[in-house]
N, C-alpha and C. Protein backbone atom coordinates (compact mmCIF):
# COMPACT_ATOMS: atom_id res chain seq x y z
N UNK A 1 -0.47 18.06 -37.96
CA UNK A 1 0.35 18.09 -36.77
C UNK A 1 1.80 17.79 -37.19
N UNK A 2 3.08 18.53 -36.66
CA UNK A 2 4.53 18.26 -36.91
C UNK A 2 5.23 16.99 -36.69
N UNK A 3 6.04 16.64 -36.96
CA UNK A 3 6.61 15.44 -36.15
C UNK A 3 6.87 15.16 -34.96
N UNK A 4 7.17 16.78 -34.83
CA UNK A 4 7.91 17.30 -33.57
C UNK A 4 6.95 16.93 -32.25
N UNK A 5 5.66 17.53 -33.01
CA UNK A 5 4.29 17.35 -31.65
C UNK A 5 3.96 15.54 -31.29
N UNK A 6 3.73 15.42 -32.85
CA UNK A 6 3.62 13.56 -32.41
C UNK A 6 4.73 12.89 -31.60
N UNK A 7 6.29 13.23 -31.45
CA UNK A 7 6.78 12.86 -31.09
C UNK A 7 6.67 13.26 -29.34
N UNK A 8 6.57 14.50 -29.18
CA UNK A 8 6.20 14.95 -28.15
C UNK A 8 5.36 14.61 -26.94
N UNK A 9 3.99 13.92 -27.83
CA UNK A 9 2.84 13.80 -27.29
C UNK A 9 3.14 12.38 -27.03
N UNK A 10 3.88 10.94 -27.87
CA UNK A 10 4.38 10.23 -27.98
C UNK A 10 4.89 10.44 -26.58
N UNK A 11 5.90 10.59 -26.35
CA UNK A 11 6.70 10.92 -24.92
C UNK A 11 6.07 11.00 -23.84
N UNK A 12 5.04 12.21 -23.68
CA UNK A 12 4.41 12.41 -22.52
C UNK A 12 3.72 11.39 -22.33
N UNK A 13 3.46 10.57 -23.11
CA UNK A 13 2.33 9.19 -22.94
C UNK A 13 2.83 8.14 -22.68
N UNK A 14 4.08 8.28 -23.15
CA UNK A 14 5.43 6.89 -21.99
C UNK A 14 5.73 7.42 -20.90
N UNK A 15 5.88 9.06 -20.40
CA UNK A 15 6.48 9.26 -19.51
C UNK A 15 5.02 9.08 -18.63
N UNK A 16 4.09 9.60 -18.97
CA UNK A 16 2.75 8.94 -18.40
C UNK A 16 2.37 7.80 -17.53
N UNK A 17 2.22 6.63 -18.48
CA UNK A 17 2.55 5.64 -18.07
C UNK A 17 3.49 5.05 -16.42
N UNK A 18 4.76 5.74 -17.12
CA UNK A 18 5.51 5.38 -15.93
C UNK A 18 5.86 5.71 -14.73
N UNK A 19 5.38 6.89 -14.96
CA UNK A 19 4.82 7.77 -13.87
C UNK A 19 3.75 7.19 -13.02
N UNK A 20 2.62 6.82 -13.75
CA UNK A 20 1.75 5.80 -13.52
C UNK A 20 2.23 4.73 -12.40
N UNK A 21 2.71 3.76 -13.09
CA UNK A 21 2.91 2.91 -12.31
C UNK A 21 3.94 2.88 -10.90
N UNK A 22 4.88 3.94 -11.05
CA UNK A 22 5.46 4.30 -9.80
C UNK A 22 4.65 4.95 -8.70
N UNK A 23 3.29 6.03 -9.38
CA UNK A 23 2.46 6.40 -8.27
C UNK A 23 1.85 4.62 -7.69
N UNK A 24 1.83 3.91 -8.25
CA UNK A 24 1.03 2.73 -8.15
C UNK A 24 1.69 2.04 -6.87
N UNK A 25 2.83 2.12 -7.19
CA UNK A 25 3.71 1.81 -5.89
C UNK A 25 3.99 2.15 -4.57
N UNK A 26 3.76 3.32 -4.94
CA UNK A 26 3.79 4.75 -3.71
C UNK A 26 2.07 4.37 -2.68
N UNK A 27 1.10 4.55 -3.98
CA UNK A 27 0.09 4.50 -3.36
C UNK A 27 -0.39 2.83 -2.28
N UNK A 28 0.27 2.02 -2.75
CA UNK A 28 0.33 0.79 -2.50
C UNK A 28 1.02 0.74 -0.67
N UNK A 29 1.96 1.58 -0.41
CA UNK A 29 2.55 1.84 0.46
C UNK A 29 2.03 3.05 1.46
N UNK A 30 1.19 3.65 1.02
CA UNK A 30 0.46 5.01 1.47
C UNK A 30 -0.85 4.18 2.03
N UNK A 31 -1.01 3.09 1.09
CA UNK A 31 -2.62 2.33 1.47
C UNK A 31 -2.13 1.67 2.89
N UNK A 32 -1.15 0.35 2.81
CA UNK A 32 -0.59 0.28 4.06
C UNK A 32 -0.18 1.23 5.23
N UNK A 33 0.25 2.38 5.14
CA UNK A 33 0.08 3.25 6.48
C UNK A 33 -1.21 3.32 6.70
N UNK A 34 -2.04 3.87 6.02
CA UNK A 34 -3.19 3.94 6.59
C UNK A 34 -3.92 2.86 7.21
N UNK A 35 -3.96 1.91 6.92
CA UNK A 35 -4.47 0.78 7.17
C UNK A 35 -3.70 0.70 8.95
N UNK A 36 -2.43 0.42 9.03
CA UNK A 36 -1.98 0.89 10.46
C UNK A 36 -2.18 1.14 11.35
N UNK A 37 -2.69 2.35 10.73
CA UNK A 37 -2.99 3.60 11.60
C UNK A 37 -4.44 3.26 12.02
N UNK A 38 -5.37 3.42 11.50
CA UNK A 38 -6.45 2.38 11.38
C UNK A 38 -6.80 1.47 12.58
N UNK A 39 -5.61 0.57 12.04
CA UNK A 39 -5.35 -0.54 13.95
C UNK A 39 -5.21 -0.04 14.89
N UNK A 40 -4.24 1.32 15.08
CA UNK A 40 -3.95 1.49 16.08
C UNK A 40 -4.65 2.28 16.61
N UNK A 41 -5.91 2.88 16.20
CA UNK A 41 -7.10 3.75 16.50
C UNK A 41 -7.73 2.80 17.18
N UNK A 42 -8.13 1.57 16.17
CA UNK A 42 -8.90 0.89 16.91
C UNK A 42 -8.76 0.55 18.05
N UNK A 43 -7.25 -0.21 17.66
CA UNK A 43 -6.80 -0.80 19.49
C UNK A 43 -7.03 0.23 20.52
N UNK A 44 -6.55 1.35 20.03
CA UNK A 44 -6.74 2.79 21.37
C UNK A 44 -8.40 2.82 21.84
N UNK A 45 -9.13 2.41 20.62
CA UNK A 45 -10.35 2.98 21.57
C UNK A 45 -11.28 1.55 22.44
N UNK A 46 -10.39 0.65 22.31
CA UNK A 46 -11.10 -0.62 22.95
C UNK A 46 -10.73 -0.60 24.23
């Protein structure tokens, strides 16, 4: 394999990562709407 690829593959696996953990954040905030929404179903159908 080149340098070029290890370095490459190197990269995509940090940019990975951090990608990672920003979905982590997003999803963290996506979990809370739902959850919400959730309540406010409930409350509606009581």
């Amino acid at each position: 394999m080149s340098t070029f690829m290890k370095r490459f593959f190197a990269l995509a696996i940090i940019a990975g990562f951090g990608m990672g953990l920003a979905a982590c954040e997003t999803a963290d905030g996506f979990g809370k709407d739902v959850e919400k929404l959730g309540d406010n179903i409930q409350e509606g159908a009581n």
